[in-house]
N, C-alpha and C. Protein backbone atom coordinates (compact mmCIF):
# COMPACT_ATOMS: atom_id res chain seq x y z
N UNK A 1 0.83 -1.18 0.00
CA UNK A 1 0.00 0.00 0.00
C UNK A 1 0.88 1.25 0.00
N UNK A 2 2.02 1.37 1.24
CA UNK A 2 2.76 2.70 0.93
C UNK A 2 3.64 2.73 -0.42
N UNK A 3 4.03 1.35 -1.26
CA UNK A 3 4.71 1.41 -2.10
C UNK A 3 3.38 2.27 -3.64
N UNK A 4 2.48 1.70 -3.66
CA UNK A 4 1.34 2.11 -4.05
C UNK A 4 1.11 3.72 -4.29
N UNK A 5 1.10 4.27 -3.09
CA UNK A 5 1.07 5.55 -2.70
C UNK A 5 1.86 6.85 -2.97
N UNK A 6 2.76 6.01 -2.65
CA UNK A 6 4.48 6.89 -3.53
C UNK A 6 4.51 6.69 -4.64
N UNK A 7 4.27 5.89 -5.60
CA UNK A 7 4.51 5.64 -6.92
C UNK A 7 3.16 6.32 -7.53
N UNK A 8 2.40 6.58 -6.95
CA UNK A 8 0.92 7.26 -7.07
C UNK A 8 1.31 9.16 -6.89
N UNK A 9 2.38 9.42 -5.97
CA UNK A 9 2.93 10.56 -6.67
C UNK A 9 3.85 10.74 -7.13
N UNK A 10 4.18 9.88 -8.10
CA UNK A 10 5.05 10.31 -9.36
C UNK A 10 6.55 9.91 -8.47
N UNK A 11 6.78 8.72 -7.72
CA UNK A 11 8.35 8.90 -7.83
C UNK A 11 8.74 7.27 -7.56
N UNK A 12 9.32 6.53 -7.97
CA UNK A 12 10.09 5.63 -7.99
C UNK A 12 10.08 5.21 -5.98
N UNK A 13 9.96 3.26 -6.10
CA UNK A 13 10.20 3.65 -5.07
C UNK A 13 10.28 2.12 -4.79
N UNK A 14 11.12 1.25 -4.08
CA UNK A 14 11.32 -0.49 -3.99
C UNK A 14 11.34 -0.53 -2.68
N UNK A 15 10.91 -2.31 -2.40
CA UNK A 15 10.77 -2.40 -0.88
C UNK A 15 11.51 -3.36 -0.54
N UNK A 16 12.34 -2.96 0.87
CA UNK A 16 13.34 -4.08 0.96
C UNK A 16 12.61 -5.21 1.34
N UNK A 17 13.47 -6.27 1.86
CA UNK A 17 12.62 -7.51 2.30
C UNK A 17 12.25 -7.53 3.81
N UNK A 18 11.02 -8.58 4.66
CA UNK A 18 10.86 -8.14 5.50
C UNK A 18 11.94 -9.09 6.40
N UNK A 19 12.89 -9.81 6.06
CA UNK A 19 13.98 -10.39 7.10
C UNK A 19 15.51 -9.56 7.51
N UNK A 20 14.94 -8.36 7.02
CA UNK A 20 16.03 -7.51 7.10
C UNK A 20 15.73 -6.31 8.14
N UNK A 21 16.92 -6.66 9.31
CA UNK A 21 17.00 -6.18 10.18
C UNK A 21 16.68 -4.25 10.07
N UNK A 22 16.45 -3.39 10.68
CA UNK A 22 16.29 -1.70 10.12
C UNK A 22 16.98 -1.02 11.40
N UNK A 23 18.01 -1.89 12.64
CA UNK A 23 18.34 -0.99 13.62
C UNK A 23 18.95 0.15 12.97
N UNK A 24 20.02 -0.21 11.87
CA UNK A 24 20.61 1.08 11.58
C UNK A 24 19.88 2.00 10.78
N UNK A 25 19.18 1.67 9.64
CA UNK A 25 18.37 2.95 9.57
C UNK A 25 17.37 3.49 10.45
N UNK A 26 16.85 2.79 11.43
CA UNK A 26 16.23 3.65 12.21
C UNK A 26 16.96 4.64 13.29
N UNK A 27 18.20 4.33 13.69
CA UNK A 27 19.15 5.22 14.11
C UNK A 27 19.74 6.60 13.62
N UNK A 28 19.92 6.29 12.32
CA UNK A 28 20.50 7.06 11.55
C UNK A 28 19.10 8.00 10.64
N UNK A 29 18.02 7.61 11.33
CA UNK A 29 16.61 8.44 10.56
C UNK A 29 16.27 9.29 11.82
N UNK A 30 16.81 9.07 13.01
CA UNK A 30 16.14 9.80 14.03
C UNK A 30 15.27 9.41 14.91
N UNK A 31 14.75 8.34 14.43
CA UNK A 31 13.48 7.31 14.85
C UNK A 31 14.16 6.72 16.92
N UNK A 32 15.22 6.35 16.75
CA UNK A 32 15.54 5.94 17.91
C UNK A 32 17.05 5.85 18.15
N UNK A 33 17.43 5.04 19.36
CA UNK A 33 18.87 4.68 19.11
C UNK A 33 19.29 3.45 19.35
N UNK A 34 20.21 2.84 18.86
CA UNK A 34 20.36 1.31 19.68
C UNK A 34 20.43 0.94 21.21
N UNK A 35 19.73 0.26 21.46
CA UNK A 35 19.80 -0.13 22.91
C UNK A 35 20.35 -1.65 23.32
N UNK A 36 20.32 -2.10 24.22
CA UNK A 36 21.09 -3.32 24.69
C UNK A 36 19.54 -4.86 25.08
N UNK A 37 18.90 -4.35 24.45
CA UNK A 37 17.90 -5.45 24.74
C UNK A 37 17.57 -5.96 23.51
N UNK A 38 19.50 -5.94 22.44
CA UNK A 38 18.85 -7.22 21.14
C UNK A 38 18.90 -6.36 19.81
N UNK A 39 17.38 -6.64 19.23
CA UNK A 39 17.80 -6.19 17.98
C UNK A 39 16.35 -5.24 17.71
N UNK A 40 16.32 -3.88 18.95
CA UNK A 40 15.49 -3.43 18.89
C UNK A 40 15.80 -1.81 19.02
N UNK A 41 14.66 -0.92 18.86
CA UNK A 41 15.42 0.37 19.08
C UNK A 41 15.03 0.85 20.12
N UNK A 42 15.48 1.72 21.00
CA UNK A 42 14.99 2.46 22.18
C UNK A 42 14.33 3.84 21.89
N UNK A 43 13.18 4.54 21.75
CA UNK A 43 13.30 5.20 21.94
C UNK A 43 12.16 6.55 23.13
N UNK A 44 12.87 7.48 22.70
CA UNK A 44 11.71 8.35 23.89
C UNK A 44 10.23 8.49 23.75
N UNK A 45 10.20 8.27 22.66
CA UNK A 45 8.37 8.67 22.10
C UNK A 45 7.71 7.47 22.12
N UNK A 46 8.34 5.95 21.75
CA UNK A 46 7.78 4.80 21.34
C UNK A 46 8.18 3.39 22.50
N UNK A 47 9.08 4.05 23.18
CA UNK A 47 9.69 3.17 24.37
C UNK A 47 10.93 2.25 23.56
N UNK A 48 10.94 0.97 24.42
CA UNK A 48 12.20 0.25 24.25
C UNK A 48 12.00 -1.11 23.69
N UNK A 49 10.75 -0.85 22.32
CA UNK A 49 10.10 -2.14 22.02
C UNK A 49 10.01 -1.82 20.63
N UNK A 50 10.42 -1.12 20.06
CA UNK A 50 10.15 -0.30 18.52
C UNK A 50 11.36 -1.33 17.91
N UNK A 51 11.11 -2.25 17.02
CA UNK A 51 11.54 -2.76 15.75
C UNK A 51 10.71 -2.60 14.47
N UNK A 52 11.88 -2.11 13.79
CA UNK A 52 10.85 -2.10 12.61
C UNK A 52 12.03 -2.82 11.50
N UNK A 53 11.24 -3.36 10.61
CA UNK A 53 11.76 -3.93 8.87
C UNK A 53 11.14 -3.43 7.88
N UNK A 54 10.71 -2.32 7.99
CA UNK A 54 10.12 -1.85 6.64
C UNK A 54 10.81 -0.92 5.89
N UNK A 55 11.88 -1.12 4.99
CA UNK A 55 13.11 -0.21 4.39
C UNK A 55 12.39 -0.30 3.06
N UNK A 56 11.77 1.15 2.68
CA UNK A 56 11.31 1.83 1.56
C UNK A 56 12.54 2.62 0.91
N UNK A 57 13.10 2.07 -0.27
CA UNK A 57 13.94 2.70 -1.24
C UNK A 57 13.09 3.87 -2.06
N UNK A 58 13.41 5.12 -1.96
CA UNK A 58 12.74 5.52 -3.16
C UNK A 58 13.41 7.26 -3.31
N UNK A 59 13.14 7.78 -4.52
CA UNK A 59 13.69 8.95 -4.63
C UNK A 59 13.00 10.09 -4.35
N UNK A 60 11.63 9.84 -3.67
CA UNK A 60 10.67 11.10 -3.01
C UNK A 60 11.89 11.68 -1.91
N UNK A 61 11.60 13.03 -2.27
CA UNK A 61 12.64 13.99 -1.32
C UNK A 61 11.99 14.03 0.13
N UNK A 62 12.92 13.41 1.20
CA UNK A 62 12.19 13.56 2.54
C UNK A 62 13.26 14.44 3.38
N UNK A 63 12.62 15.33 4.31
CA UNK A 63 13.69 16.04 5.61
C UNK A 63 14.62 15.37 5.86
N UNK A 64 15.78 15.94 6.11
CA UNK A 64 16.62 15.05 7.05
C UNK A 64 16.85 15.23 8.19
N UNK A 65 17.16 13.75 8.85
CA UNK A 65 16.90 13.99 10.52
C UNK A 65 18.18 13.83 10.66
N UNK A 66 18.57 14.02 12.04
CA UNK A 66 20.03 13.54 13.08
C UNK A 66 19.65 12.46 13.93
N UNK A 67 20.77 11.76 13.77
CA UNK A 67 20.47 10.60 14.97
C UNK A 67 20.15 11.57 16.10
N UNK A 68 19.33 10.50 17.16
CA UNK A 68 19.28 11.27 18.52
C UNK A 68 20.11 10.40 19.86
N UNK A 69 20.39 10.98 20.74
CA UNK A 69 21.38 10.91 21.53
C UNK A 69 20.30 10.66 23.07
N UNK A 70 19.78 9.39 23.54
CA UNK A 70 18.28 9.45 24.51
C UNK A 70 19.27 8.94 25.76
N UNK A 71 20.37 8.86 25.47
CA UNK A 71 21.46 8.04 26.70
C UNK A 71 20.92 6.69 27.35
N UNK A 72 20.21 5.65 26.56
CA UNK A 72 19.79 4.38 26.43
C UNK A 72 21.26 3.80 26.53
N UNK A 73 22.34 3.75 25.82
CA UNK A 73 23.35 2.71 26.07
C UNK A 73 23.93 3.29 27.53
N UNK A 74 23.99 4.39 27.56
CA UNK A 74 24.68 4.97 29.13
C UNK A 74 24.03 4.75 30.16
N UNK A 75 22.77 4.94 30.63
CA UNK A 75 22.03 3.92 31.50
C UNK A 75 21.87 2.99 31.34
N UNK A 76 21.54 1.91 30.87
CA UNK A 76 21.06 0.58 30.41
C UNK A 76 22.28 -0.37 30.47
């Protein structure tokens, strides 16, 4: 459906597979940071249970974020 949607406004757009891990792009999107409970992300808005595998390739122009810094590996 989101692949659907994007290609519905005009831009190119592939979906990775769903056995593929997303800690690092969700780190590196802003979404969270790595934490020590595995292969999940920590973060402040969504808690310490947020995994996601949904890696959308595509050339729609989006903001760019900064990793965020929630001090999950420094406590934890």
């Amino acid at each position: 459906i989101v692949e659907q949607f994007i290609r519905g406004l005009g831009y190119n757009v592939t979906y990775g597979h769903d056995l593929q891990s997303a800690v690092a792009w969700d780190m590196w999107s802003g979404v969270g940071e790595h934490c020590r409970m595995g292969q999940v992300i920590g973060s402040p808005e969504y808690g310490g249970l947020l995994r996601t595998h949904a890696v959308f390739y595509t050339d729609l122009p989006l903001p760019v974020t900064n990793p965020i810094d929630a001090g999950f590996v420094k406590f934890c």
